[in-house]
N, C-alpha and C. Protein backbone atom coordinates (compact mmCIF):
# COMPACT_ATOMS: atom_id res chain seq x y z
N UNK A 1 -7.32 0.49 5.17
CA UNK A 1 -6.61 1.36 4.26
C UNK A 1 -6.94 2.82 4.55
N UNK A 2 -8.11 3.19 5.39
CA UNK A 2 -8.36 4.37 5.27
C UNK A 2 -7.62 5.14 6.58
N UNK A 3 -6.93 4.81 7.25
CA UNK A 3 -6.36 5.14 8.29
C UNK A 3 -5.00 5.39 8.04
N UNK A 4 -4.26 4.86 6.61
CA UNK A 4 -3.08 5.09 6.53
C UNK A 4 -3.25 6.45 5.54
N UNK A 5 -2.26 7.51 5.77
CA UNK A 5 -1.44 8.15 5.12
C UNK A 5 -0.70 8.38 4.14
N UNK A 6 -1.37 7.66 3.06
CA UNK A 6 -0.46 7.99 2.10
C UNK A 6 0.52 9.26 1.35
N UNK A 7 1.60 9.08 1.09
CA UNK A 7 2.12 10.54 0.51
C UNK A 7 1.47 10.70 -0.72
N UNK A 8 1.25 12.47 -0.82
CA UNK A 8 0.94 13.05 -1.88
C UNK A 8 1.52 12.38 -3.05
N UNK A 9 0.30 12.77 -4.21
CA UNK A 9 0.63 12.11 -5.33
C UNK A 9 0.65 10.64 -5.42
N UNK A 10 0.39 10.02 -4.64
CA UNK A 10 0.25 8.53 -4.93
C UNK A 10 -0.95 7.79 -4.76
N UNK A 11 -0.98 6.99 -5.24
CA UNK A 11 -3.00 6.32 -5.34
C UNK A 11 -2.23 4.78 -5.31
N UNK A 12 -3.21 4.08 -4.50
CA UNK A 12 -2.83 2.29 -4.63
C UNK A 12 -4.05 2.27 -5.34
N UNK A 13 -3.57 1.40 -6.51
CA UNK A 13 -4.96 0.76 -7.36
C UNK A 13 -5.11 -0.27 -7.30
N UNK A 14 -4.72 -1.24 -6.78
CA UNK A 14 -5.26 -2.67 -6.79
C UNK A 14 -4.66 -3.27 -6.00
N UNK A 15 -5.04 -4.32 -4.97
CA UNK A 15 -4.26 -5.72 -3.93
C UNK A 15 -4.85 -6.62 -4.91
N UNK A 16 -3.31 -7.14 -5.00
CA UNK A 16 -3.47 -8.81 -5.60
C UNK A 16 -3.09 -9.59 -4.60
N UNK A 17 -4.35 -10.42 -3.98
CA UNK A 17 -4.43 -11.16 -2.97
C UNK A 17 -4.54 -12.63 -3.52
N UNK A 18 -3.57 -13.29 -4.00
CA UNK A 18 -3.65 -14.57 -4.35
C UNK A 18 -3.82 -14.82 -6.11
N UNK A 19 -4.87 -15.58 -6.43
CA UNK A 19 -5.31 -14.79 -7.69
C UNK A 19 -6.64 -13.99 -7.73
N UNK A 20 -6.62 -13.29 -6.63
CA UNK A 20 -7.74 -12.29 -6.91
C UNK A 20 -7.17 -10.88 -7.06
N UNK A 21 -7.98 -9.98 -7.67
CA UNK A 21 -7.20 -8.35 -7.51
C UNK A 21 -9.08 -7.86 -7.37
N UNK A 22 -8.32 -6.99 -6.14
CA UNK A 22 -9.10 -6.33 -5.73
C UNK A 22 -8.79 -4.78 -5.90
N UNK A 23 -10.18 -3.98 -6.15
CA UNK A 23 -10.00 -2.96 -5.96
C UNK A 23 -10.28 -1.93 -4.83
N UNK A 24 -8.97 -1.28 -3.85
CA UNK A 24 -9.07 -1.22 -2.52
C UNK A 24 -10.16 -0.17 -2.30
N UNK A 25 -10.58 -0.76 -1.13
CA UNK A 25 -11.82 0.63 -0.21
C UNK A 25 -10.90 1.17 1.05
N UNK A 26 -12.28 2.01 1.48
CA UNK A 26 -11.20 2.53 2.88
C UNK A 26 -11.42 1.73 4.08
N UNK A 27 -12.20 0.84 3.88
CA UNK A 27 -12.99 -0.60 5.07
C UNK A 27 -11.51 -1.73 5.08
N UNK A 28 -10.66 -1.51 3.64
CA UNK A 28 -10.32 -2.80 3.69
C UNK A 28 -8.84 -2.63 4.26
N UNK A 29 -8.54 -3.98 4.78
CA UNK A 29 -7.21 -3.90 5.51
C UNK A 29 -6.40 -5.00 4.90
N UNK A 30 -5.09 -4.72 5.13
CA UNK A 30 -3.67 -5.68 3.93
C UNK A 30 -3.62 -7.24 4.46
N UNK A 31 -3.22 -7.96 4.53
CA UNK A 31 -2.80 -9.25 4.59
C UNK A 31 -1.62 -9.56 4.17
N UNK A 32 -1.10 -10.74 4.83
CA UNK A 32 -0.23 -11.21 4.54
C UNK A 32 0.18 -11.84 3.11
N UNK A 33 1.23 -11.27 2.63
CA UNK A 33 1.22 -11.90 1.01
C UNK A 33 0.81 -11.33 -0.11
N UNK A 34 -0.11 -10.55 0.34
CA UNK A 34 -0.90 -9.24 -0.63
C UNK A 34 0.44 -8.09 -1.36
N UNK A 35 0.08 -8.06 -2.57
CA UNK A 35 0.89 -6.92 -3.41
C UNK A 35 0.04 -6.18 -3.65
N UNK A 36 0.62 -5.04 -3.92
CA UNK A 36 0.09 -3.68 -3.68
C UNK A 36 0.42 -3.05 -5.37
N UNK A 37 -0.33 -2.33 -6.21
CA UNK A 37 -0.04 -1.66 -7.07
C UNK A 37 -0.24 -0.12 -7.16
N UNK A 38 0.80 0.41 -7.12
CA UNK A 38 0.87 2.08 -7.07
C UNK A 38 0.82 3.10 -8.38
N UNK A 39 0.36 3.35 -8.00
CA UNK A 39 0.41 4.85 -9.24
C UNK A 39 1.38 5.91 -8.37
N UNK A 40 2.17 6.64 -8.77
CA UNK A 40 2.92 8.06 -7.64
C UNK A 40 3.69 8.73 -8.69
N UNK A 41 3.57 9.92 -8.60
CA UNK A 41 4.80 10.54 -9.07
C UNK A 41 6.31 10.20 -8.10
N UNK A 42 6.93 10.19 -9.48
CA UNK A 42 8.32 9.70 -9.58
C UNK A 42 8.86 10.54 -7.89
N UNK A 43 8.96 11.73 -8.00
CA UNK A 43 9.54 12.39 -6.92
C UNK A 43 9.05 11.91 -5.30
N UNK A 44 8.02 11.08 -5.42
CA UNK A 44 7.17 10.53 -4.25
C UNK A 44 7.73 9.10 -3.74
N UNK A 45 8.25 8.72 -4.87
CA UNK A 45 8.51 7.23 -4.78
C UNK A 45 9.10 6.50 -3.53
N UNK A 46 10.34 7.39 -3.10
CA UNK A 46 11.34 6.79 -1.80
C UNK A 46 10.18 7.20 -0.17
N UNK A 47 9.53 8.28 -1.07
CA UNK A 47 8.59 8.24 0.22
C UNK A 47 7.59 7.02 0.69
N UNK A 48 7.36 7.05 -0.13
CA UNK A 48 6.28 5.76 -0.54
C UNK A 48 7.08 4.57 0.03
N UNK A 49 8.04 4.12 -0.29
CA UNK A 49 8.83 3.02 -0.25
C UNK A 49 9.42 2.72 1.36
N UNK A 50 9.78 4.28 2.08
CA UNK A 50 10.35 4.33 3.26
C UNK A 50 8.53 4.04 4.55
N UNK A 51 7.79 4.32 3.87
CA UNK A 51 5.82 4.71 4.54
C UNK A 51 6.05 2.53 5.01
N UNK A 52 5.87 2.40 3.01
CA UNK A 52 5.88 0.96 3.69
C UNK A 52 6.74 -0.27 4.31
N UNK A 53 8.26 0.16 3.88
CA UNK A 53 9.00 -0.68 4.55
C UNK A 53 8.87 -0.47 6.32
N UNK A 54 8.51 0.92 7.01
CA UNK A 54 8.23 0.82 8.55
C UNK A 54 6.99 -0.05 9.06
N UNK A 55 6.01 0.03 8.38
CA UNK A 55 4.41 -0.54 8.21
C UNK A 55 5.04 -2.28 7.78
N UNK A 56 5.97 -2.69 7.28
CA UNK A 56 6.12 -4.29 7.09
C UNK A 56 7.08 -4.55 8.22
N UNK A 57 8.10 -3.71 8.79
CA UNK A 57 8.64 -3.82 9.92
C UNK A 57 7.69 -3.86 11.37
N UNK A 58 7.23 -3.03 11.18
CA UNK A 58 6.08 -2.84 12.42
C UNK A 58 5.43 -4.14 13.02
N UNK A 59 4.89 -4.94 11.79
CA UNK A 59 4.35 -5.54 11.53
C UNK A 59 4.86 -7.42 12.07
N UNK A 60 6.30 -7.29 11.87
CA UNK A 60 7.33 -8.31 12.13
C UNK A 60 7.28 -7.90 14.24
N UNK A 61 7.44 -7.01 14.48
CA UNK A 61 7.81 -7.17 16.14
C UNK A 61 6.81 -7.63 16.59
């Protein structure tokens, strides 16, 4: 997590990895299946949204 970029104004607060929720570090890295919970201002949002749909594409090749 600590290698990605997030846009301004936004904080991930928790991976729910199954039934666990974790609270993320900068050591830890995503998995498959894992949801993500965001905090962002509103005006950040499509940014946010466009960051991770390339990062789940990426991910597929």
């Amino acid at each position: 997590m600590g290698d990605v970029e997030w846009p301004e104004d936004t904080s991930l607060v928790t991976i729910i990895r199954g039934t666990r929720v974790l609270t993320p570090s900068r050591e830890d890295s995503l998995e498959a299946g894992d949801e993500l919970l965001f905090v962002a201002a509103q005006a950040r949002e499509e940014q946010l949204e466009d960051l991770l749909s390339v990062r789940r594409d990426s991910a597929a090749s």
